[in-house]
Protein backbone atom coordinates (compact mmCIF):
# COMPACT_ATOMS: atom_id res chain seq x y z
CA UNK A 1 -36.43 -21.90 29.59
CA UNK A 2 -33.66 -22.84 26.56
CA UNK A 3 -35.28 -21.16 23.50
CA UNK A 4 -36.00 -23.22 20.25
CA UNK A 5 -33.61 -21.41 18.59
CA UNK A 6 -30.86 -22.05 21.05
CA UNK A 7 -31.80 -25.83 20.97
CA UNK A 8 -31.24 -25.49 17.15
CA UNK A 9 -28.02 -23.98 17.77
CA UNK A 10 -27.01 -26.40 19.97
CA UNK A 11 -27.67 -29.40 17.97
CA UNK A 12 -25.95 -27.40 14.91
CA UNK A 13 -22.85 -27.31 16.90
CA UNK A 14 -22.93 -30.81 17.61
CA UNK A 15 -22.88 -31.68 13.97
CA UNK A 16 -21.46 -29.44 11.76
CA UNK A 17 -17.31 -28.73 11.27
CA UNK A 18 -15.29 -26.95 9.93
CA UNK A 19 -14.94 -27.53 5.94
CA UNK A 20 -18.63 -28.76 5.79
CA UNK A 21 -21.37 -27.74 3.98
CA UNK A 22 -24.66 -26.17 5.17
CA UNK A 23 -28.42 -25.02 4.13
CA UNK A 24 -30.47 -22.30 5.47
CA UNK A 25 -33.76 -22.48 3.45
CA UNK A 26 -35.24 -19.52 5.25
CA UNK A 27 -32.83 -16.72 5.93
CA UNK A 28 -34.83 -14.79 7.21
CA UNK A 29 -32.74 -12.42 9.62
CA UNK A 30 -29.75 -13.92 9.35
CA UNK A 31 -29.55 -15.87 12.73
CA UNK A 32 -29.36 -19.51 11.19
CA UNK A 33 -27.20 -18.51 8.59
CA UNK A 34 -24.91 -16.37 10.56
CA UNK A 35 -24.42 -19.44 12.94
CA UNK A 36 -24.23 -22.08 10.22
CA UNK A 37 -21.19 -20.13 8.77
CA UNK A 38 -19.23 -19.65 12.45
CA UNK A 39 -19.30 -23.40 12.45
CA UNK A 40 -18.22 -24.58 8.56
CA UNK A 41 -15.26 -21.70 9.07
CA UNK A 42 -13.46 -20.07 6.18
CA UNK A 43 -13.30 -23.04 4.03
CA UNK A 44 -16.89 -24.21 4.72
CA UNK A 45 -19.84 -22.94 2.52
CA UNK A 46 -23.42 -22.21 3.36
CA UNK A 47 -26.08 -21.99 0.75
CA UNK A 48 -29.04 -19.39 2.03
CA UNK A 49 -32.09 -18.76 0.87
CA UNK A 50 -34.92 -16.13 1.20
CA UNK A 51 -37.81 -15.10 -0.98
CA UNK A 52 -38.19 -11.46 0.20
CA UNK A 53 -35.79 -8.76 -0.46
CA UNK A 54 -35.58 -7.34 3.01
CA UNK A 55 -34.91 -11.13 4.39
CA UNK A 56 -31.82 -11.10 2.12
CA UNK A 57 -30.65 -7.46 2.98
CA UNK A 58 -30.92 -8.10 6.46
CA UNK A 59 -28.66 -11.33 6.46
CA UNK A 60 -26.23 -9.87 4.27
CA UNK A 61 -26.07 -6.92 6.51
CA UNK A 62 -25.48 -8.89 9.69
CA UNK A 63 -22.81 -11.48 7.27
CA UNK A 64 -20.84 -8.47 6.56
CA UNK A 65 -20.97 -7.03 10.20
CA UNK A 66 -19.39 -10.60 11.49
CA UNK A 67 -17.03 -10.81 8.82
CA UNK A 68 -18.86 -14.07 7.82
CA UNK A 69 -20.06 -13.13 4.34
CA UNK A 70 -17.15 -14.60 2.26
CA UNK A 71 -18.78 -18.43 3.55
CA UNK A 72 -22.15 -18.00 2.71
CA UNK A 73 -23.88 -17.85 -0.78
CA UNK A 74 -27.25 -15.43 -0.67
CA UNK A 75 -29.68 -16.58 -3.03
CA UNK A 76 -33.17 -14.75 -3.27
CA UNK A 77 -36.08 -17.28 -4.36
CA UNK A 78 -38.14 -19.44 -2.93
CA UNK A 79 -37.09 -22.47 -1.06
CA UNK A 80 -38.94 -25.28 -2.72
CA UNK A 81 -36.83 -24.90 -6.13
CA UNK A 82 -33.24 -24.04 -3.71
CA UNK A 83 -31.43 -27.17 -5.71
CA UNK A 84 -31.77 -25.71 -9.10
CA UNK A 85 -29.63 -22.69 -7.66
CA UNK A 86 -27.51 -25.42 -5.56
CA UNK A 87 -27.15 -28.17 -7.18
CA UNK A 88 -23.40 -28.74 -5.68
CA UNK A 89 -24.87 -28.95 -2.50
CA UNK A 90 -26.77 -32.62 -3.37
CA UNK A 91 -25.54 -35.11 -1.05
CA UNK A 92 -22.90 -32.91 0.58
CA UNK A 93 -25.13 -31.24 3.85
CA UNK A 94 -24.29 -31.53 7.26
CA UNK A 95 -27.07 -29.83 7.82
CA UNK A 96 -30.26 -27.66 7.09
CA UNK A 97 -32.39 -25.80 8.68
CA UNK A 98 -35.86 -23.86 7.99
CA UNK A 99 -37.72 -20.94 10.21
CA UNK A 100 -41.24 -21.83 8.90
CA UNK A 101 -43.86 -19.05 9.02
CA UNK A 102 -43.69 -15.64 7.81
CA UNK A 103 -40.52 -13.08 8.42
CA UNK A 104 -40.15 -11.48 11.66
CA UNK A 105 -40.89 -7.68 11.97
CA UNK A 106 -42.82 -8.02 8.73
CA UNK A 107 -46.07 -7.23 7.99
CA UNK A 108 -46.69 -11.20 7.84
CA UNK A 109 -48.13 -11.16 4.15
CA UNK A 110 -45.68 -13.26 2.81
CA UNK A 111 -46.09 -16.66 4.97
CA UNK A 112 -44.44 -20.50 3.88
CA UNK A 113 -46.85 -22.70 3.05
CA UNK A 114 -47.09 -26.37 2.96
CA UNK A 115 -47.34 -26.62 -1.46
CA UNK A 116 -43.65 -25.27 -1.16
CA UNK A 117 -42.37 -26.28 2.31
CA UNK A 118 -42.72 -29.54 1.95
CA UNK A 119 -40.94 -29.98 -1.79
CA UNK A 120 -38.68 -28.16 -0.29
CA UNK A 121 -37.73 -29.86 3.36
CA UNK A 122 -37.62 -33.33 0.62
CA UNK A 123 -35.15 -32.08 -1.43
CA UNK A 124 -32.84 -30.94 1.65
CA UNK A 125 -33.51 -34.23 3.22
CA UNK A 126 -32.49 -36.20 -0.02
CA UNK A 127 -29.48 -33.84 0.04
CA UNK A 128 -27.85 -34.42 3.53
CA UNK A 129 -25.27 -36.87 3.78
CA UNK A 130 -25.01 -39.49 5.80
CA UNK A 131 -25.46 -38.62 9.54
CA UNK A 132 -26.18 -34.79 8.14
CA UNK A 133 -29.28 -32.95 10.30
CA UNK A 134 -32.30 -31.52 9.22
CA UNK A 135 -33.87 -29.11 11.98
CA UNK A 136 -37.62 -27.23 11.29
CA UNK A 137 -38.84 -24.83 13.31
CA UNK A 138 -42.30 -24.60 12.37
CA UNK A 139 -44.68 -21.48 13.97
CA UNK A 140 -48.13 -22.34 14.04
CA UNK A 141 -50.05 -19.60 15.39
CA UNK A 142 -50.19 -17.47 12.12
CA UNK A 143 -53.37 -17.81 9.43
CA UNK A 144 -51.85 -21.41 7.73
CA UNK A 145 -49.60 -22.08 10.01
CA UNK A 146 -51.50 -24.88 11.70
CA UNK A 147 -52.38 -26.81 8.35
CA UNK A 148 -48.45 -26.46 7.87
CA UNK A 149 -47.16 -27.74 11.01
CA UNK A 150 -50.20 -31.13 10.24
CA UNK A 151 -48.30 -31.58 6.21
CA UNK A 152 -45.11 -31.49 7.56
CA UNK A 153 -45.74 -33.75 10.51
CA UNK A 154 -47.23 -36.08 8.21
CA UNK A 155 -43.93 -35.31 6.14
CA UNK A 156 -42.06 -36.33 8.58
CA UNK A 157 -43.25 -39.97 9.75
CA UNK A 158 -42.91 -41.37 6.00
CA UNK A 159 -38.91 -40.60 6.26
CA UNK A 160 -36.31 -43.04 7.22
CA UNK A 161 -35.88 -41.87 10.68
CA UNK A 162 -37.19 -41.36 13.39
CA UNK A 163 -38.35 -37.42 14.28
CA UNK A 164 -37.94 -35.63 17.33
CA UNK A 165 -40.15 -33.37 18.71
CA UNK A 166 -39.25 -30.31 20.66
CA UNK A 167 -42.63 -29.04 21.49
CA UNK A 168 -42.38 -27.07 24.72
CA UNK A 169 -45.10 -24.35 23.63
CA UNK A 170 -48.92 -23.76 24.27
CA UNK A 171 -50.67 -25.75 21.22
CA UNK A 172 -50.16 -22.76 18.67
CA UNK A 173 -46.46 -21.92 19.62
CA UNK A 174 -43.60 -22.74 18.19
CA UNK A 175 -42.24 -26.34 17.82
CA UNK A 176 -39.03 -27.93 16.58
CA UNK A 177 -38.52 -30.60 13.95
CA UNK A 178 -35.59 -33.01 13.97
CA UNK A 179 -34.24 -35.86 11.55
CA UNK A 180 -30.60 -37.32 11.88
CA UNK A 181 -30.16 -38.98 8.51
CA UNK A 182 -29.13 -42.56 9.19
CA UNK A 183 -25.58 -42.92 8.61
CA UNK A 184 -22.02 -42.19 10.67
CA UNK A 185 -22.39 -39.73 13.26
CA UNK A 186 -25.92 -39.60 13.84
């Protein structure tokens, strides 16, 4: 079975080029990011953000390792206020994406939650440009993470688009969140 992060991936590749622009609002371990900045090449630039230390660390760490650091801007803080530290980035995204849920191989005490999720999945909405791709993996099963998943599915329906649901996974599991902002090439 094709993993939700290899859908993600997949649907990355299909959008983003070289030159572009890109938003990781969870870093995390560095997977997302580390992707987004193979595809938007030397002269593209990826914003990424993390709230916890280690997250940041890690991606840097695994940047460095691919020779992809030079591409990607590290920012630690959370991702609800991520325009104040990008405000370049308004109206420029091919694409974002968000790993909703808590860090993995942490102790799972720091968790998103919808009060700054969803401020934060508006603002990178508002920012894509035309045609630009907003992809949420949301993880449910943690203490929250159902009342999250409920907000941002709610979220969702009141945009201009329509979402699509990747939802392969018992009721608790992980599922995937996809807008295409309406313009060219979505």
């Amino acid at each position: 079975m094709l993993r939700l992060t290899d859908t993600v991936h997949s649907l990355l590749a299909a959008r983003v080029r070289p030159g572009d622009s890109a938003l990781d609002l969870t870093a995390g371990n560095g997977h997302d990011t580390a992707a987004l900045a193979r595809l938007v090449g030397p002269g593209g630039l990826v914003w990424a953000f993390d709230i916890q230390p280690q997250a940041i660390e890690a991606t840097r760490v695994r940047l460095l390792a691919d020779g992809l650091l030079d591409r990607v801007r590290l920012i630690q803080a959370d991702h609800c206020g991520w325009l104040r530290h990008a405000p370049a980035a308004s109206g420029t995204l091919s694409a974002a994406v968000a790993n909703l849920g808590y860090l993995p191989g942490s102790d799972k005490s720091t968790v998103t939650r919808p009060e700054s999720s969803l401020p934060a999945l508006s603002t990178a909405w508002q920012a894509l440009r035309p045609g630009g791709l907003l992809a949420v993996l949301i993880y449910r099963a943690h203490p929250g993470g159902a009342d999250e998943d409920v907000a941002i599915a709610t979220w969702a329906a009141a945009q201009a688009a329509t979402p699509e649901w990747h939802d392969p996974a018992p009721p608790l599991g992980p599922r995937l969140l996809v807008l295409h902002r309406p313009g060219p090439g979505s």
